[in-house]
Protein backbone atom coordinates (compact mmCIF):
# COMPACT_ATOMS: atom_id res chain seq x y z
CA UNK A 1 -6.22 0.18 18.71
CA UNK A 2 -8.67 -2.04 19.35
CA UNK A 3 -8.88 -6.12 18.84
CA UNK A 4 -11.14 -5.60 15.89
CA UNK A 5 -9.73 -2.63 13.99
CA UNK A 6 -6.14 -4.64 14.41
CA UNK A 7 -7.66 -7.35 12.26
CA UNK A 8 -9.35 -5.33 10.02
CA UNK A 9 -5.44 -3.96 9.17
CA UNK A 10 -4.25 -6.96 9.20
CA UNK A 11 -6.57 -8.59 6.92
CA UNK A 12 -6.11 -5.88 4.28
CA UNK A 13 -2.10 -6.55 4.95
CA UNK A 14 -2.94 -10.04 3.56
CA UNK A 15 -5.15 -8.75 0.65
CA UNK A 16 -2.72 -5.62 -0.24
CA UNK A 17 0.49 -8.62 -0.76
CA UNK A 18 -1.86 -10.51 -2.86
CA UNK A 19 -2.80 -7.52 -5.05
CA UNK A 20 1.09 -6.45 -5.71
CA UNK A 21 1.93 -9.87 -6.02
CA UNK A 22 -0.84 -10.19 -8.97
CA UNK A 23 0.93 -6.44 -10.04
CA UNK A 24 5.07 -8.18 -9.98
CA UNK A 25 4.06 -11.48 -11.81
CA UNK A 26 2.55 -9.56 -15.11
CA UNK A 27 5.20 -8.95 -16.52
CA UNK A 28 4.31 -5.92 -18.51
CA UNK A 29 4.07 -3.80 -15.61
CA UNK A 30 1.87 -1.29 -17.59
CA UNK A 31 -0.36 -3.86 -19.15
CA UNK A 32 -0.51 -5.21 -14.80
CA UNK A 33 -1.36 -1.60 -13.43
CA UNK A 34 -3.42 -0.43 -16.03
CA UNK A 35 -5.95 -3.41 -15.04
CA UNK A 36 -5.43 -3.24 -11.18
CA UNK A 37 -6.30 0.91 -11.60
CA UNK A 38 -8.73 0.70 -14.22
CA UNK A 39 -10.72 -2.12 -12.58
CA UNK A 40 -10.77 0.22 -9.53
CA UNK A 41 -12.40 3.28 -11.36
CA UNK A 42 -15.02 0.47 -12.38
CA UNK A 43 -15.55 -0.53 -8.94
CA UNK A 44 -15.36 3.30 -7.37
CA UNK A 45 -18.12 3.99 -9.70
CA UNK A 46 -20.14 0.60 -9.88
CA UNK A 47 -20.10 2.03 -5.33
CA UNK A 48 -20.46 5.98 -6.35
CA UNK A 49 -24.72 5.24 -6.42
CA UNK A 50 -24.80 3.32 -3.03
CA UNK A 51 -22.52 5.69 -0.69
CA UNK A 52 -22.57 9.39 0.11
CA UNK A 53 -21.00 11.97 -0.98
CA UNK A 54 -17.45 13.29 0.81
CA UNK A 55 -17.97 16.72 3.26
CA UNK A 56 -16.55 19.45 1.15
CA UNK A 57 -13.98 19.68 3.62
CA UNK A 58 -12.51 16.06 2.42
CA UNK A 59 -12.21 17.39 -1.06
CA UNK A 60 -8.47 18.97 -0.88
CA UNK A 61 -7.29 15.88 0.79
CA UNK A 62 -9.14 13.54 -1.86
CA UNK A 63 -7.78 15.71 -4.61
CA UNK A 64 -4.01 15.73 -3.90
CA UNK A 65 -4.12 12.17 -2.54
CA UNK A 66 -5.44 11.62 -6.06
CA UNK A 67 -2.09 12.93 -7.51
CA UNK A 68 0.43 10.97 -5.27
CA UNK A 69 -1.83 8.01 -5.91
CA UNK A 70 -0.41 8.57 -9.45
CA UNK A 71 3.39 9.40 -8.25
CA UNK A 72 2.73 6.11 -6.20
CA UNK A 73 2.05 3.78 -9.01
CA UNK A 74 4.78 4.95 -11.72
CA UNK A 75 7.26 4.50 -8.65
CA UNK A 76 6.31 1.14 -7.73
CA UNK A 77 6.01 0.07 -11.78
CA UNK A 78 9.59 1.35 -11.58
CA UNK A 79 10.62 -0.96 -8.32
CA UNK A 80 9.44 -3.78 -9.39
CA UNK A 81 10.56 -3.93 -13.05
CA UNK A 82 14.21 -2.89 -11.29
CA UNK A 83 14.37 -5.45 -8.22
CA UNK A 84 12.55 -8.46 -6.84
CA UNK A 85 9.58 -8.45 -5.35
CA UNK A 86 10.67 -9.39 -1.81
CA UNK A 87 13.22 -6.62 -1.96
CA UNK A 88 11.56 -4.06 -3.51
CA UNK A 89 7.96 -4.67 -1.86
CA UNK A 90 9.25 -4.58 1.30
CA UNK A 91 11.68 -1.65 1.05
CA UNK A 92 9.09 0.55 -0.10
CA UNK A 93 6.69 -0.61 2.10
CA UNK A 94 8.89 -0.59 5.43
CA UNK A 95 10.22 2.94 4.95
CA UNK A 96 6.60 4.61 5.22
CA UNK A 97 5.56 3.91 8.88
CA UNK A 98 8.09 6.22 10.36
CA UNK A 99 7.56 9.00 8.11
CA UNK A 100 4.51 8.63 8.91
CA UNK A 101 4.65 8.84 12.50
CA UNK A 102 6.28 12.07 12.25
CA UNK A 103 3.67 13.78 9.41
CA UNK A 104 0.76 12.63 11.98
CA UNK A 105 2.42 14.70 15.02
CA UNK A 106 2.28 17.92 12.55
CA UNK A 107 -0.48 17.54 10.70
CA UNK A 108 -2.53 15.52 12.92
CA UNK A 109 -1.55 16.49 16.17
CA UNK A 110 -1.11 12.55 17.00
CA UNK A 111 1.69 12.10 18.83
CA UNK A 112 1.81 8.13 20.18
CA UNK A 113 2.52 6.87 23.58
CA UNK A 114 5.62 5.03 24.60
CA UNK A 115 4.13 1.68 23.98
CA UNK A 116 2.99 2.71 20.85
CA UNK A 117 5.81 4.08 19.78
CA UNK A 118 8.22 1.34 20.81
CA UNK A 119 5.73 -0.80 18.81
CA UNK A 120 6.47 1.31 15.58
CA UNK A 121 10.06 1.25 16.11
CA UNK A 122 10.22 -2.53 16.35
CA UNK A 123 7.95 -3.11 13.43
CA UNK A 124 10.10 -0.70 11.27
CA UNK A 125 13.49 -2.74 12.33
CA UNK A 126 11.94 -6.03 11.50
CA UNK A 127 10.13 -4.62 8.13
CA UNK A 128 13.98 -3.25 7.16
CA UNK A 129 15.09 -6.72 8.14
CA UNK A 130 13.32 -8.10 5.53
CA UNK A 131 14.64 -5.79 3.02
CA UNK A 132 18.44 -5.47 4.22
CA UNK A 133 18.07 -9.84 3.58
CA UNK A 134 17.53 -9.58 -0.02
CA UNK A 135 20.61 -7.24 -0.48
CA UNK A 136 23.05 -9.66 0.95
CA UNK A 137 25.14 -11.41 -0.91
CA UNK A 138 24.40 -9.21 -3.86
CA UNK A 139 25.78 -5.68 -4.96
CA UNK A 140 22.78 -2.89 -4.37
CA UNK A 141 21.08 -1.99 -7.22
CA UNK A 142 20.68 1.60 -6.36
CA UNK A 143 18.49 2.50 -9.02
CA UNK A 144 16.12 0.20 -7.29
CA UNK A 145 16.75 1.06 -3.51
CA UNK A 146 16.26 4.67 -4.38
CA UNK A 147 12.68 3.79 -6.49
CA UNK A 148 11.54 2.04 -3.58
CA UNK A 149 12.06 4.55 -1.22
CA UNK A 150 11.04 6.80 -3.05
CA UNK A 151 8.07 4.91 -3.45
CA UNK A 152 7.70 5.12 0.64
CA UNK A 153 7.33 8.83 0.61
CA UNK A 154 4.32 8.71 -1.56
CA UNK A 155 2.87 6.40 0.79
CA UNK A 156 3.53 8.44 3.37
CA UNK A 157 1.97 10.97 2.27
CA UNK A 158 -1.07 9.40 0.51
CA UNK A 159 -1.62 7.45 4.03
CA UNK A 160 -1.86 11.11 6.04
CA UNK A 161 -3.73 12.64 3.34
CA UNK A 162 -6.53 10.02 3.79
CA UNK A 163 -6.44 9.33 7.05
CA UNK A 164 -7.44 13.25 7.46
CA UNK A 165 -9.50 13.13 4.36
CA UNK A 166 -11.48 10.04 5.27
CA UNK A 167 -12.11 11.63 8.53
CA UNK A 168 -13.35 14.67 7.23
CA UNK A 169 -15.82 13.40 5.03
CA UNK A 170 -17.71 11.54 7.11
CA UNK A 171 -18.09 8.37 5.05
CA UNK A 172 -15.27 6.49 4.41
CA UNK A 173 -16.90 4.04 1.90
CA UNK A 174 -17.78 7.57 -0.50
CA UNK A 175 -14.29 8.73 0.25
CA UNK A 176 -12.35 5.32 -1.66
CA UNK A 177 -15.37 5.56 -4.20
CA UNK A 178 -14.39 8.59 -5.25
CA UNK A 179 -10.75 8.10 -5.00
CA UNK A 180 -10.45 5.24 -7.17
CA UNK A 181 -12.92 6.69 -9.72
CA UNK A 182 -10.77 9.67 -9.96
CA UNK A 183 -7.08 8.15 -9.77
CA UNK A 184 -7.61 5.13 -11.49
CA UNK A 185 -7.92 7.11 -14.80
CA UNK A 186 -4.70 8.52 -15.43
CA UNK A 187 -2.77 4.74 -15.77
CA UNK A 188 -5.24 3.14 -18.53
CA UNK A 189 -5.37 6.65 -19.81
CA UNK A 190 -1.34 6.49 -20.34
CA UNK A 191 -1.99 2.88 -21.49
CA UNK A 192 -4.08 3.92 -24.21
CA UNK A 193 -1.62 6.98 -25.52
CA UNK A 194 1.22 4.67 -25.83
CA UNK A 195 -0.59 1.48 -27.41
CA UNK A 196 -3.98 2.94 -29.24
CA UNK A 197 -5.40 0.09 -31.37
CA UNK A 198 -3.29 -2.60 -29.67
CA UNK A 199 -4.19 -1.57 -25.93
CA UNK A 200 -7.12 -4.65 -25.61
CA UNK A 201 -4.83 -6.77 -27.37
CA UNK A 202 -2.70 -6.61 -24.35
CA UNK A 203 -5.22 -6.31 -21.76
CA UNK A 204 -6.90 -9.26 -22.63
CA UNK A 205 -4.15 -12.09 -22.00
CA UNK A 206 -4.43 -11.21 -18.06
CA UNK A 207 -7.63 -9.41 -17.52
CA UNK A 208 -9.02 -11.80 -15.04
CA UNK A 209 -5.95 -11.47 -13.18
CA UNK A 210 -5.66 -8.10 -12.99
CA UNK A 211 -9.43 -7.44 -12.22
CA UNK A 212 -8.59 -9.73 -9.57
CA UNK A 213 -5.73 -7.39 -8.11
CA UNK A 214 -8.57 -4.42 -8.35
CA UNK A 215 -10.44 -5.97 -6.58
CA UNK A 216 -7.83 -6.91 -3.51
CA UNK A 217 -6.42 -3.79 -3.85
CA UNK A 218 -9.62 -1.36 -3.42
CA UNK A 219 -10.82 -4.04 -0.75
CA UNK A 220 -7.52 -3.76 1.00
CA UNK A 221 -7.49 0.20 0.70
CA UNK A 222 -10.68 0.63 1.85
CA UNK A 223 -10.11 -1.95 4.90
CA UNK A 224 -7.56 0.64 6.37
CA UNK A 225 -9.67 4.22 5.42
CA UNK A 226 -11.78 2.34 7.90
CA UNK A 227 -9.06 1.79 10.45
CA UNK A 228 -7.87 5.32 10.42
CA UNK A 229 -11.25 6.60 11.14
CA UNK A 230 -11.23 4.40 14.45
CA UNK A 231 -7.43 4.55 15.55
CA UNK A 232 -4.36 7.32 14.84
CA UNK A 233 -2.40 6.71 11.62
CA UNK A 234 0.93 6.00 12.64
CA UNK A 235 -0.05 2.37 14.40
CA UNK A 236 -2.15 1.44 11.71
CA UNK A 237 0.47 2.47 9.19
CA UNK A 238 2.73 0.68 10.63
CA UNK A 239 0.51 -2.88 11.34
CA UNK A 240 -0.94 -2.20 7.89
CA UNK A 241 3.15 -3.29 6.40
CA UNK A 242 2.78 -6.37 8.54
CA UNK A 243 2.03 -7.30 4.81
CA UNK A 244 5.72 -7.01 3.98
CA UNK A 245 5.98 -10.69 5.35
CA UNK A 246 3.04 -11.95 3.92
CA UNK A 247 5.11 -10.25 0.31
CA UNK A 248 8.16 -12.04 1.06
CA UNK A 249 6.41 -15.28 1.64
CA UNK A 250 5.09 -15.03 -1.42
CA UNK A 251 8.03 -14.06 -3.47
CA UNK A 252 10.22 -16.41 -2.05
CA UNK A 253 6.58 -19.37 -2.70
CA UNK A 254 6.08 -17.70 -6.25
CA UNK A 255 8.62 -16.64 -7.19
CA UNK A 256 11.45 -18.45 -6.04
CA UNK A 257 13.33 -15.39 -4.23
CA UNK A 258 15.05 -16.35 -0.99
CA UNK A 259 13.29 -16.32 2.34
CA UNK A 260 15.62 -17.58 5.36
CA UNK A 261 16.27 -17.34 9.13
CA UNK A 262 17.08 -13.41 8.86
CA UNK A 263 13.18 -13.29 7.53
CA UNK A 264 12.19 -15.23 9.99
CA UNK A 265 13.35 -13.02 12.86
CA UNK A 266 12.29 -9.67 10.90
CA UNK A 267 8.64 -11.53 11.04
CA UNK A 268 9.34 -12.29 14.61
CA UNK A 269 10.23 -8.08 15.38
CA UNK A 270 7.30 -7.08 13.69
CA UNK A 271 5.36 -9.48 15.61
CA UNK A 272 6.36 -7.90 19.19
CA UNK A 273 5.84 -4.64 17.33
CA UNK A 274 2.21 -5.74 17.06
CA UNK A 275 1.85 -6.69 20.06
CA UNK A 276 2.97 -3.45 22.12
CA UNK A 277 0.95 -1.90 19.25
CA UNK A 278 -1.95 -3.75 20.97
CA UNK A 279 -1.06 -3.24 24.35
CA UNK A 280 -0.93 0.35 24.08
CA UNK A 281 -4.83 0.45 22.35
């Protein structure tokens, strides 16, 4: 991993916390992903004229990626009306780098070095450190744990599935074009079955907001299709959560969850994660 693919991950770390920040403070959670979705199908096709097409052979992957985009969304909807944000965010996010790891060695046939691999390790115990922090004290909610780790699978699998797909179709750009045109729909879709008449009457109270989060959120996305073209998946996976601390800043900033020393040296582990990360590209 090079110097300038790391910051390309890390900057859409940065921009993917902002985006499900925007997501956890509207507080209709279907109203908040209806925008952030539906303002990405506007932007996927607004791109659709200026990119190419995906290689048919990018297709399957686009496709089912497409579908656990979907099972993605309703899942994190689901852990973030059920827990805080800096629980839940991280959680979900944390538990996907090792998964991960192991779906690239099968599918990929990327199986990373020591240094590598001690990097993902380190970044996955300082990632859980941020989550196991905003259990203590409290009783688990279980309902919540299990949404967001549930919630890690999908990402799992949606980050293999586009890794390969991305790489397949030659143009990365076309690739996230297409996939937000096509995933996008189903949310607003839903949105509009459940609220008919009355679905711009909710929109409209945070539409700049949640355009906003579209607009982080396809940035952010397409920041990383990028980085998986150029490096193997299971080190960018895992830098790309570096945004888990950038979350829990935020919740603990915005909304007033609690961010101590145990934070502090999770941040510090992923750090040193980084950095073997780094010294094994």
């Amino acid at each position: 991993m090079t110097p300038l693919v790391a910051s390309a991950v890390l900057l859409a770390a940065v921009t993917h916390a902002s985006w499900n920040a925007i997501a956890h403070r509207i507080t209709d959670k279907l109203v908040g992903f209806t925008l952030i979705s539906g303002g990405g199908v506007l932007i996927g096709l607004a791109a659709l004229p200026f990119t190419a097409v995906p290689a048919a052979a990018a297709w399957p992957y686009l496709l089912t990626s497409a579908v656990v985009h979907v099972a993605y969304y309703a899942l994190l909807m689901t852990s973030f009306r059920l827990g805080d944000f800096g629980q839940a965010y991280p959680l979900a996010r944390g538990s996907a780098p090792l998964v991960v790891a192991l779906l690239a060695a099968v599918f990929a046939h990327e199986v990373p070095g020591a240094w590598a691999m001690a990097g993902i390790v380190v970044s996955c115990l300082g990632l859980t450190g941020v989550s196991l922090w905003g259990l203590r004290g409290s009783r688990p909610d279980w309902a919540a744990i299990g949404a967001a780790l549930a919630t890690g699978l999908t990402i799992a699998a949606y980050t293999v599935l586009d890794g390969l797909g991305a790489r397949a179709s030659h143009t990365p750009l076309g690739y996230i074009a297409w996939l937000m045109a096509i995933q996008g729909v189903v949310i607003p879709a839903y949105m509009y079955a459940r609220a008919r008449g009355d679905t711009l009457r909710l929109l409209r109270p945070h539409a700049a907001l949640g355009l906003l989060g579209a607009a982080l959120s396809v940035a952010a996305y397409a920041l990383v299709l990028w980085a998986q073209t150029r490096a193997e998946l299971a080190p960018v996976a895992a830098l790309r959560e570096s945004s888990v601390i950038v979350g829990a800043a935020i919740g603990a900033l915005l909304f007033k969850e609690r961010f101590g020393a145990p934070r502090l040296a999770a941040a510090g582990l992923l750090v040193v994660g980084i950095g073997l990360m780094l010294h094994a590209g």
